[in-house]
Protein backbone atom coordinates (compact mmCIF):
# COMPACT_ATOMS: atom_id res chain seq x y z
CA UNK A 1 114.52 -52.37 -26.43
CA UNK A 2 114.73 -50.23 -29.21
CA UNK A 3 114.31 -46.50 -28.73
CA UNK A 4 114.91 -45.46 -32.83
CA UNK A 5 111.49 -46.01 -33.59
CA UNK A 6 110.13 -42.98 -35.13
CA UNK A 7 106.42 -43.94 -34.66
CA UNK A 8 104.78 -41.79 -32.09
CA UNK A 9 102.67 -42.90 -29.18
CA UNK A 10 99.13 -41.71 -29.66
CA UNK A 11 98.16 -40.70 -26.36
CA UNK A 12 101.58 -38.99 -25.57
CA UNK A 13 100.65 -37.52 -29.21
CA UNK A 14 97.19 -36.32 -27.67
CA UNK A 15 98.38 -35.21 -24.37
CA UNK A 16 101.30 -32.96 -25.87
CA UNK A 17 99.03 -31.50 -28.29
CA UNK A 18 96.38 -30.96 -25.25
CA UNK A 19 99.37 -29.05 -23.37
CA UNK A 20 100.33 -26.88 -26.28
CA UNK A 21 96.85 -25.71 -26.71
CA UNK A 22 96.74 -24.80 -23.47
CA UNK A 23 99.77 -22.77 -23.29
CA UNK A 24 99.48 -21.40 -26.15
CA UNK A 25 96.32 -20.06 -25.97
CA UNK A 26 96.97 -19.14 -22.35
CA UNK A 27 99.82 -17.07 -23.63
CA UNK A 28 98.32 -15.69 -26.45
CA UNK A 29 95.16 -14.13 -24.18
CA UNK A 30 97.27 -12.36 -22.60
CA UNK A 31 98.24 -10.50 -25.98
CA UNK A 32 94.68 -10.45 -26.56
CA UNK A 33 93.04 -8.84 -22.98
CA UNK A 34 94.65 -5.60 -22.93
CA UNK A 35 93.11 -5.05 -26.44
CA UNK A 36 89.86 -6.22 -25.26
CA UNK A 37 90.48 -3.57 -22.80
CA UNK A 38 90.91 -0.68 -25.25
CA UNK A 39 88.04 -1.68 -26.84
CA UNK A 40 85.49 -1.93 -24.21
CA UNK A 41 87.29 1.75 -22.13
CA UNK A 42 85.86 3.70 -25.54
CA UNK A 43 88.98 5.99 -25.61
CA UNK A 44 90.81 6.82 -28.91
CA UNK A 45 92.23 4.03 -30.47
CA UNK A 46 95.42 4.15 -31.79
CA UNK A 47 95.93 0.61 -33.77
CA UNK A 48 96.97 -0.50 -37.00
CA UNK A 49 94.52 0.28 -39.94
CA UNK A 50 94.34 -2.90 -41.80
CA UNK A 51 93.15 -2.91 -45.53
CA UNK A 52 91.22 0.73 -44.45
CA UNK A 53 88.93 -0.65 -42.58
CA UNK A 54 89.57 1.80 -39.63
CA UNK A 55 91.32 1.64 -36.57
CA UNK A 56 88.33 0.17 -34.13
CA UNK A 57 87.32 -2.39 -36.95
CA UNK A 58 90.77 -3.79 -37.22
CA UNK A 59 90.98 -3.78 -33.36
CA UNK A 60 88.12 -5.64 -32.75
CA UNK A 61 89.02 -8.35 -35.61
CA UNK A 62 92.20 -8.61 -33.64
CA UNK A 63 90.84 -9.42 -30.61
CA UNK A 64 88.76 -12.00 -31.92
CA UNK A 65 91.19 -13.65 -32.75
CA UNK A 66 93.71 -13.20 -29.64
CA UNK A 67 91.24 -13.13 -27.47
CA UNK A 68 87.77 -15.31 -28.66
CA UNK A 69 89.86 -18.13 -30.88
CA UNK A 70 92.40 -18.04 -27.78
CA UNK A 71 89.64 -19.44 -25.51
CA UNK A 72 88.02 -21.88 -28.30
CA UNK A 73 91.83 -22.87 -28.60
CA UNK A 74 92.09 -23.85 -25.20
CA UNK A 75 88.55 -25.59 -25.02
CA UNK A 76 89.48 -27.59 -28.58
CA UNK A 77 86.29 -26.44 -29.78
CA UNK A 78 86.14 -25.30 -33.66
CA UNK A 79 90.37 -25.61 -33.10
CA UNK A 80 90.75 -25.43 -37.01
CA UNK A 81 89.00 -22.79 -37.74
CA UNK A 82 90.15 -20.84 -34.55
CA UNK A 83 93.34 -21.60 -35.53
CA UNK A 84 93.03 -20.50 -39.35
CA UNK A 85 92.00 -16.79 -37.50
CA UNK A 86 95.25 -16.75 -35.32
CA UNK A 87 97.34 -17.88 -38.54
CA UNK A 88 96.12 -14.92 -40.47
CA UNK A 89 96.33 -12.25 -37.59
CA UNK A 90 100.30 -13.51 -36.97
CA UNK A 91 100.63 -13.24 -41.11
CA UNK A 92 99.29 -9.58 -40.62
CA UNK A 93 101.35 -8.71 -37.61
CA UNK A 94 104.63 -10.83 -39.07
CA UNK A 95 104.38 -9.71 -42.59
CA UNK A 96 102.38 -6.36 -42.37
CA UNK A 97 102.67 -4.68 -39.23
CA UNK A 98 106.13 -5.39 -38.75
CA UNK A 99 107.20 -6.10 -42.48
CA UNK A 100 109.95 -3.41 -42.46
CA UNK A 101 110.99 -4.11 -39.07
CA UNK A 102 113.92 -6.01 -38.06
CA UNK A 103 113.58 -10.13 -37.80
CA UNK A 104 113.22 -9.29 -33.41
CA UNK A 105 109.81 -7.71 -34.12
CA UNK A 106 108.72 -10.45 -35.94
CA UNK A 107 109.91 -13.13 -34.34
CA UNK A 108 107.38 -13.81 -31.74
CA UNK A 109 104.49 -13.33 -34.15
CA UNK A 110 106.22 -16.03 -36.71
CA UNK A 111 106.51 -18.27 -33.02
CA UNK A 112 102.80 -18.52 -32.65
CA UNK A 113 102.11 -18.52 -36.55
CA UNK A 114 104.60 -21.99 -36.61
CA UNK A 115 102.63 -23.34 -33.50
CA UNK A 116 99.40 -22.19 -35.09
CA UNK A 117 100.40 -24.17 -38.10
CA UNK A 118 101.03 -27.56 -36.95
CA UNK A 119 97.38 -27.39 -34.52
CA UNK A 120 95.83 -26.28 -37.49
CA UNK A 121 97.88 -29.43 -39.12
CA UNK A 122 96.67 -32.19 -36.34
CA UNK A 123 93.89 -30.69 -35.09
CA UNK A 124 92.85 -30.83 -31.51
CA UNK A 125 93.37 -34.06 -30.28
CA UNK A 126 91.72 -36.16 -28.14
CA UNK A 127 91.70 -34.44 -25.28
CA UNK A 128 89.24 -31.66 -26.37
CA UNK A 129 85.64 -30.73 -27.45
CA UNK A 130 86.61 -31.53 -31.00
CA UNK A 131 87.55 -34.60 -29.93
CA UNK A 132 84.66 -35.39 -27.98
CA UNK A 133 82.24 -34.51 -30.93
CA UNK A 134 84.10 -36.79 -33.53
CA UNK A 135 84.30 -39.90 -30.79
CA UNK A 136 80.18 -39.35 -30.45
CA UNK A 137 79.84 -38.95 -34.07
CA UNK A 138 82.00 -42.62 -35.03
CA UNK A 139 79.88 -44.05 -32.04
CA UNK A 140 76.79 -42.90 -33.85
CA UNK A 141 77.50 -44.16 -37.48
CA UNK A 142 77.30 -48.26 -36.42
């Protein structure tokens, strides 16, 4: 038994894509609730203004994407697209927000913009709404 092959098992391809999903949007949620929560308490917000757009605006496009695409992440449900959100927020926070700062206060933000890449890259898997659909849909075009 050879163990050089380089060709990847699907389902272990699936299921590892099913568990990254899950952790990662798990782990980015809890970036995203305790902006949720300074949005919904009213108070002054004190957040970056991106492109002018004001401080609540750019808040609340922010935790769309942390939060909402975070939990359509985790159900594989419109993963692309949720995924293309989360890119561009980690490109803002990497490259933007932090763009003079030193590579440690970018580094998690370029983390979840890599693992954001390669979902966006594969897609869902399997193992998820997406998957579901597109299984129903080749079932449906006998």
């Amino acid at each position: 038994m050879s163990y050089s092959n380089t060709k990847a098992n699907p389902i272990i391809f699936d299921i590892v894509l099913f568990l990254v999903r899950l952790f990662i949007g798990f782990a980015m949620i809890s970036h995203g609730f305790p902006k949720l929560q300074t949005l919904i308490d009213g108070g002054e917000i004190q957040f970056y203004n991106f492109l002018g757009l004001g401080p609540e605006i750019s808040l609340g496009l922010t935790v769309f994407a942390e939060f909402v695409c975070s939990i359509f992440l985790i159900l594989g449900l419109f993963t692309r697209v949720a995924a293309g959100f989360l890119i561009f927020t980690m490109a803002i926070a990497a490259f933007v927000v932090h763009g003079a700062d030193g590579f440690d206060k970018r580094e998690l933000s370029l983390l979840y913009l890599s693992i954001y890449l390669i979902i966006i890259s594969f897609g869902a898997g399997r193992f998820s709404i997406d998957g579901m659909i597109e299984k129903r849909r080749r079932a449906n075009d006998w």
